[in-house]
C-alpha atoms as a PDB file:
ATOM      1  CA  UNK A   1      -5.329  -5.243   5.462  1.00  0.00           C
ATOM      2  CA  UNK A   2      -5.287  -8.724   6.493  1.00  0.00           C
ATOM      3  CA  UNK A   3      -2.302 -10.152   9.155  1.00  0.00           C
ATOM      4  CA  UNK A   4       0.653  -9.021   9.802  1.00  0.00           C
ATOM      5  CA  UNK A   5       3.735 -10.449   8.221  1.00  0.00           C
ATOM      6  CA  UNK A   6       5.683 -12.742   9.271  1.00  0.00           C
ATOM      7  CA  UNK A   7       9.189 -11.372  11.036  1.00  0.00           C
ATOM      8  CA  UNK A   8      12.234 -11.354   8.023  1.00  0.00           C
ATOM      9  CA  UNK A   9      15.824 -11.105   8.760  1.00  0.00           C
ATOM     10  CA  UNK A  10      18.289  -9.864   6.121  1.00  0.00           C
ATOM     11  CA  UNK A  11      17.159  -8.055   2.727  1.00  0.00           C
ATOM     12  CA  UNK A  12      14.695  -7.619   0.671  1.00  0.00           C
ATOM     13  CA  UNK A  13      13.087  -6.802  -3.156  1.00  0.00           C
ATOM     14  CA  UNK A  14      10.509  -4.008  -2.521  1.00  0.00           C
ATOM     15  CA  UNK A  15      11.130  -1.159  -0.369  1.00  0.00           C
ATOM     16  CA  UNK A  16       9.702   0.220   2.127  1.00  0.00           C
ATOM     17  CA  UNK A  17       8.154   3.017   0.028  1.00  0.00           C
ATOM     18  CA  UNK A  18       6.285   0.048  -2.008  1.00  0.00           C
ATOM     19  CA  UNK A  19       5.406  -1.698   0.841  1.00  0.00           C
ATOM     20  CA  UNK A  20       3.719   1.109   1.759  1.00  0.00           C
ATOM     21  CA  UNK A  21       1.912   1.930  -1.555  1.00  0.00           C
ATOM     22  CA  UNK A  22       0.870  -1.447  -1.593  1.00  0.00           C
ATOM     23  CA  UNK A  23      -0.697  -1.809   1.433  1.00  0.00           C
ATOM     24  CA  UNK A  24      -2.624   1.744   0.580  1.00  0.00           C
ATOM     25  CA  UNK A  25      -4.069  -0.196  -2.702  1.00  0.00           C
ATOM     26  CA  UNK A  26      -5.236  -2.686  -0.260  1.00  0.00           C
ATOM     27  CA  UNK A  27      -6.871  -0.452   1.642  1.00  0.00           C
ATOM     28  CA  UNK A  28      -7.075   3.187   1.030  1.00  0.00           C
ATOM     29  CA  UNK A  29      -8.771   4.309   4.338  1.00  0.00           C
ATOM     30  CA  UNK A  30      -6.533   2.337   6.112  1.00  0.00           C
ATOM     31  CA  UNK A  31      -5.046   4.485   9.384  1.00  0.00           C
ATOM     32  CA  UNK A  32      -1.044   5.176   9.583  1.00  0.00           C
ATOM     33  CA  UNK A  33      -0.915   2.899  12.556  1.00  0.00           C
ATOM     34  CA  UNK A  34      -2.496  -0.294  10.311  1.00  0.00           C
ATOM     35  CA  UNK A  35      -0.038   0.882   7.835  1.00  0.00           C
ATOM     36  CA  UNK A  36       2.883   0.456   9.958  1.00  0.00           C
ATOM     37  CA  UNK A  37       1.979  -2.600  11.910  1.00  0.00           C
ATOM     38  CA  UNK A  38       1.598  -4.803   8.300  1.00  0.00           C
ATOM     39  CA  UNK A  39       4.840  -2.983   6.879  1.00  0.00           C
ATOM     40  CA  UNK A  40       6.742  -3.719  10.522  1.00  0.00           C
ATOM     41  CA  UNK A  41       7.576  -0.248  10.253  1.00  0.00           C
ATOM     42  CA  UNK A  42       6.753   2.948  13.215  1.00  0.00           C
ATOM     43  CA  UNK A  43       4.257   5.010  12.612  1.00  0.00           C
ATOM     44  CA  UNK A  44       6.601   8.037  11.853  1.00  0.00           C
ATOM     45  CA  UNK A  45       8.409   6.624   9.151  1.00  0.00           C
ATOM     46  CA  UNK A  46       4.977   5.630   7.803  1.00  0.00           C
ATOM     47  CA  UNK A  47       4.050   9.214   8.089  1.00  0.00           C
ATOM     48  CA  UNK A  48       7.361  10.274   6.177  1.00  0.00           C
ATOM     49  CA  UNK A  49       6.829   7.761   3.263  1.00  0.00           C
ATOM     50  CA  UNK A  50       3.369   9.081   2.862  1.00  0.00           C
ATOM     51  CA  UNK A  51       4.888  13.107   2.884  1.00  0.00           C
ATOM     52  CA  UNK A  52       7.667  11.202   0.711  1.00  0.00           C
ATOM     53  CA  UNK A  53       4.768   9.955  -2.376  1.00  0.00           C
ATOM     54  CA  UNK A  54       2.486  12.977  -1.905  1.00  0.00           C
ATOM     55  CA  UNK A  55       5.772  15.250  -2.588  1.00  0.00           C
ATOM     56  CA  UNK A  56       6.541  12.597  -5.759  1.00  0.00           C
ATOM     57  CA  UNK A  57       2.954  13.034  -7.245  1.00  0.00           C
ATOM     58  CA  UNK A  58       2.483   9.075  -6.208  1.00  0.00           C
ATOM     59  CA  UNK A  59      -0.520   9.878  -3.914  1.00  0.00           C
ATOM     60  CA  UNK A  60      -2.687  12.280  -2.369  1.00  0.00           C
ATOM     61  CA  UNK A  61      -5.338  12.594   0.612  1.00  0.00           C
ATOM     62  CA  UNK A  62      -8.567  13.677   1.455  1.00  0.00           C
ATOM     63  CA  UNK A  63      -9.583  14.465   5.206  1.00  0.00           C
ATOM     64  CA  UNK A  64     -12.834  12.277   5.982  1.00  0.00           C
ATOM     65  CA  UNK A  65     -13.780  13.794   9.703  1.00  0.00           C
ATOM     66  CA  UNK A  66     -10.506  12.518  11.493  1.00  0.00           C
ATOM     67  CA  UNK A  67      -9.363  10.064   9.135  1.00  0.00           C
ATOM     68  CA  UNK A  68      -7.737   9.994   5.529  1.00  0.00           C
ATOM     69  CA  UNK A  69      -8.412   8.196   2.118  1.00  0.00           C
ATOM     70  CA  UNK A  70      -5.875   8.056   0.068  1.00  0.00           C
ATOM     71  CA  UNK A  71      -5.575   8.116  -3.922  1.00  0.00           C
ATOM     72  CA  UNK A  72      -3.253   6.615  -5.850  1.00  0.00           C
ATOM     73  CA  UNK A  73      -1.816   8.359  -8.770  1.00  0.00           C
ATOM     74  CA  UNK A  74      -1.520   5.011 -10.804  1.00  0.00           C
ATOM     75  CA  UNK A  75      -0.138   6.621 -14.090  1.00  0.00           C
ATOM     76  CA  UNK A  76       2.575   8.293 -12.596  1.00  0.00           C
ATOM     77  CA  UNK A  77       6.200   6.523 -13.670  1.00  0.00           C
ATOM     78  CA  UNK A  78       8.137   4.466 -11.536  1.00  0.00           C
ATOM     79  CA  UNK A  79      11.616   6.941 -10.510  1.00  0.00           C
ATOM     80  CA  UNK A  80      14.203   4.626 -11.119  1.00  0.00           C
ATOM     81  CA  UNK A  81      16.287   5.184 -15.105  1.00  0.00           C
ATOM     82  CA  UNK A  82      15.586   1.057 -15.172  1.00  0.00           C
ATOM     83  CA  UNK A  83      12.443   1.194 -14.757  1.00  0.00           C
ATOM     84  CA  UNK A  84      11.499   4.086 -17.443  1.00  0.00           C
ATOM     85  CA  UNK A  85       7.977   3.150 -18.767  1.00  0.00           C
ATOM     86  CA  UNK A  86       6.712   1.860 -15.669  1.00  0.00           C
ATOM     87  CA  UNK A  87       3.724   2.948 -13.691  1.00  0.00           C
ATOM     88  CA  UNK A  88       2.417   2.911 -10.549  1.00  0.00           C
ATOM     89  CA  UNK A  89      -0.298   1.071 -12.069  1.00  0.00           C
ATOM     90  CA  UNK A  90       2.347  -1.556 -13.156  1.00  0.00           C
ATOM     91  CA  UNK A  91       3.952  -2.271 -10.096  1.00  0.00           C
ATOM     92  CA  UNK A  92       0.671  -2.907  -8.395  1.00  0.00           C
ATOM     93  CA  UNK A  93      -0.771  -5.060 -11.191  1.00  0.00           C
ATOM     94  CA  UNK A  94       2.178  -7.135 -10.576  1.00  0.00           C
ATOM     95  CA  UNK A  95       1.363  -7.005  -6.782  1.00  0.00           C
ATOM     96  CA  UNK A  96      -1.902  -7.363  -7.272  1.00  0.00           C
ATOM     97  CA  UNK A  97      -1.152 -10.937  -9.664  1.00  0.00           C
ATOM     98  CA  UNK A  98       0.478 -12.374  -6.965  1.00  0.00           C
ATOM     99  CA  UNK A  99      -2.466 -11.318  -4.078  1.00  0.00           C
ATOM    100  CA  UNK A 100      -4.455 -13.583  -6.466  1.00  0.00           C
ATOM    101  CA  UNK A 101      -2.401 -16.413  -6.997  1.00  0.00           C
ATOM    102  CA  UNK A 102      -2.025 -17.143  -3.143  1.00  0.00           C
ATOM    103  CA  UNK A 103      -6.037 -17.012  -3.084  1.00  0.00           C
ATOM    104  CA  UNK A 104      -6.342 -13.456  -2.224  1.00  0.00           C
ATOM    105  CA  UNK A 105      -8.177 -10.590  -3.152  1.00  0.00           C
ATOM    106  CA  UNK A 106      -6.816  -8.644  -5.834  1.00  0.00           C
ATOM    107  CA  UNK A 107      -5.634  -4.732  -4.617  1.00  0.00           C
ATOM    108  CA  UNK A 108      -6.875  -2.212  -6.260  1.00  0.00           C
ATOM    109  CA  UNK A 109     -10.287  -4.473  -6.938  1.00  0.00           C
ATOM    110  CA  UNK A 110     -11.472  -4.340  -3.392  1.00  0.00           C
ATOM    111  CA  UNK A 111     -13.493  -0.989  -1.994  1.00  0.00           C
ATOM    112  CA  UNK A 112     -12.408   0.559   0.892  1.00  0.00           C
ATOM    113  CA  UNK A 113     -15.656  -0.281   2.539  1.00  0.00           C
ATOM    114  CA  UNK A 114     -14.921  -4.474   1.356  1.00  0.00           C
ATOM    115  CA  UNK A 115     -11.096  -3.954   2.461  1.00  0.00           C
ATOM    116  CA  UNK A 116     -12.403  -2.396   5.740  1.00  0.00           C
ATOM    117  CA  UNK A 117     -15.476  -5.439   6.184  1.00  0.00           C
ATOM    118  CA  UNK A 118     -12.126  -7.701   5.054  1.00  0.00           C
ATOM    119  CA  UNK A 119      -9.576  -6.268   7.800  1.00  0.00           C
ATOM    120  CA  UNK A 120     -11.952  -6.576  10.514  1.00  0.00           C
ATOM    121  CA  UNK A 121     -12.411 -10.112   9.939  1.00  0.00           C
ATOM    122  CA  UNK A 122      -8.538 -10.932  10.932  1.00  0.00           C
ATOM    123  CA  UNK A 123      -6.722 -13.828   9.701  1.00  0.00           C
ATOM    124  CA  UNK A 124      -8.657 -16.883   8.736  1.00  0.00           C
END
């Protein structure tokens, strides 16, 4: 999942519900507790974001022994009336452009075993 974020004060464009999602795509075997360290979120609101796209039809789990791997549902439409059209898929292709222009990998393009291998590594 790479490091952590930088601290931000005031607001910003994606919420925390795509912040989430998109650090899923990066890594979809990544535990709650990764999750909410890159978002700067707890753990429990983590856990209620994740409750919050499996009730949407945005995601779903499978148990692996004690840990989960999620799936994206990357056809399912964005919620909003603005964005009618919009996928999943879209948002994270957009994401997933801009990963790639700062010189990193794409999500969605990495495995979970490559975005484990690549989250183990740390920040270069």
């Amino acid at each position: 999942m790479g490091a952590v974020p930088e601290p931000h004060a005031g607001w910003t464009f994606l919420t925390n519900h795509a912040r989430v999602l998109a650090a899923i795509a990066d890594d979809p075997s990544a535990r709650i507790r990764d999750i909410a360290a890159h978002c700067r979120l707890t753990e429990r609101a983590v856990q209620r974001i994740i409750s919050d796209l499996e009730d949407a039809g945005y995601l779903s789990h499978t148990r692996q022994g004690r840990s989960n791997t999620y799936r994206i549902e990357s056809a399912t439409p964005l919620r909003h009336p603005a964005e009618a059209g919009l996928t999943v898929a879209s948002l994270l292709a957009v994401l997933a452009q801009h990963d790639e222009e700062r010189g990193q990998p794409a999500r969605l393009q990495r495995t979970p075993v490559q975005a484990r291998e690549a989250r183990s590594e740390g920040p270069r």
